[in-house]
Protein backbone atom coordinates (compact mmCIF):
# COMPACT_ATOMS: atom_id res chain seq x y z
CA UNK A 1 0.00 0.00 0.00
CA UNK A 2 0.98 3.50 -0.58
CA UNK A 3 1.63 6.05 2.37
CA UNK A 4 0.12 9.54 1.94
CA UNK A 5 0.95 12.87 3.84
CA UNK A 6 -1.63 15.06 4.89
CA UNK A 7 -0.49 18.54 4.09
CA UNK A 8 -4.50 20.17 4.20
CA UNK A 9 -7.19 19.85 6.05
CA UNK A 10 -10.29 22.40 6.10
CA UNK A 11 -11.79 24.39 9.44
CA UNK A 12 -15.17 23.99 8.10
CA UNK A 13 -16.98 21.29 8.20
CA UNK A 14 -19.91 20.21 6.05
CA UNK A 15 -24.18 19.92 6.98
CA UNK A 16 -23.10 15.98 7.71
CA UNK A 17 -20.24 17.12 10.07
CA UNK A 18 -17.16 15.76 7.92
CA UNK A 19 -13.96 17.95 7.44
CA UNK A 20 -11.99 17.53 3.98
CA UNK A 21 -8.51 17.10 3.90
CA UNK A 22 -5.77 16.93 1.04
CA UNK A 23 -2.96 13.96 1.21
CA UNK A 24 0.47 13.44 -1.56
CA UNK A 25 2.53 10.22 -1.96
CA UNK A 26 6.26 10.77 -2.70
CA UNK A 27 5.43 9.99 -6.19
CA UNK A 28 3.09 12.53 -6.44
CA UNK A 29 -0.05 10.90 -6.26
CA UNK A 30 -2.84 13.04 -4.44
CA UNK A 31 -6.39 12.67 -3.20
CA UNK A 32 -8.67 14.69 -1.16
CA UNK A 33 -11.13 12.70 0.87
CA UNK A 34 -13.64 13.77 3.81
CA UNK A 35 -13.53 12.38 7.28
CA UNK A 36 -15.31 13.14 10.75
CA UNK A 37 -13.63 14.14 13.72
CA UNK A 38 -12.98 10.44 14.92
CA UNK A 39 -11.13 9.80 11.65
CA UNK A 40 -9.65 13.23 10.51
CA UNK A 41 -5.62 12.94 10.28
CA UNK A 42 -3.70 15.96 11.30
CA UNK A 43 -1.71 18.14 8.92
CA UNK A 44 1.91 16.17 8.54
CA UNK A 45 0.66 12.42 9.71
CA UNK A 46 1.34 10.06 7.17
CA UNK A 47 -1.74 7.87 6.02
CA UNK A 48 -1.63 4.42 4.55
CA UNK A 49 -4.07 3.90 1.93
CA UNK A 50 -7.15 5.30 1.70
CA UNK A 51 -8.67 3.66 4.94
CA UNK A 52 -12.04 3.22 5.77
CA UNK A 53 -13.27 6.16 7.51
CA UNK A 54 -12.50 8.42 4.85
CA UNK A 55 -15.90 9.38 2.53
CA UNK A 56 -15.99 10.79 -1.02
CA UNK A 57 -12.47 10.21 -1.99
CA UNK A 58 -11.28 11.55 -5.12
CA UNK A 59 -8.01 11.32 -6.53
CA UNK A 60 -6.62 13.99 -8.64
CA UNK A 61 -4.00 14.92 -10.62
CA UNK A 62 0.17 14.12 -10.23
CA UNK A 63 1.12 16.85 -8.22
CA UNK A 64 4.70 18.50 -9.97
CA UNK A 65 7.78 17.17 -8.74
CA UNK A 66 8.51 21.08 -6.98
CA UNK A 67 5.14 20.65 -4.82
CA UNK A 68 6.24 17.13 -3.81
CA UNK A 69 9.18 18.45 -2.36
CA UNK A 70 7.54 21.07 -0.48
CA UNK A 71 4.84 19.35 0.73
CA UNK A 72 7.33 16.00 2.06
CA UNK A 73 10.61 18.91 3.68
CA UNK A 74 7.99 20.44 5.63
């Protein structure tokens, strides 16, 4: 399995009480997924997978190689 890092997560939640959140493999994989409070990783906690917990996961687009670095030396 792939690990992610979590390097966004809203301060709003939505009507249903779930917070979305932004997480980047090393090879620049990235998905944005929402979670509730119980489930929601912290900003810099490294994920495996996309575990169950995590509602209306989407991945997106290869993030460029310059983001990955940012995103993985901070």
């Amino acid at each position: 399995m792939k690990n992610y890092k979590v390097f966004r997560v809203s301060e709003n939640s939505n009507s249903f009480g779930l917070k979305q959140f932004y997480a980047m493999a090393k090879d620049g994989v990235t998905f944005r997924a929402c979670a509730n409070s119980l489930n929601l990783p912290k900003i810099g906690s490294i994920i495996t997978g996309t575990r169950s917990g995590f509602e209306l996961i989407e991945f997106l687009d290869s993030a460029p190689s310059d983001v990955v670095k940012e995103v993985y030396n901070n």
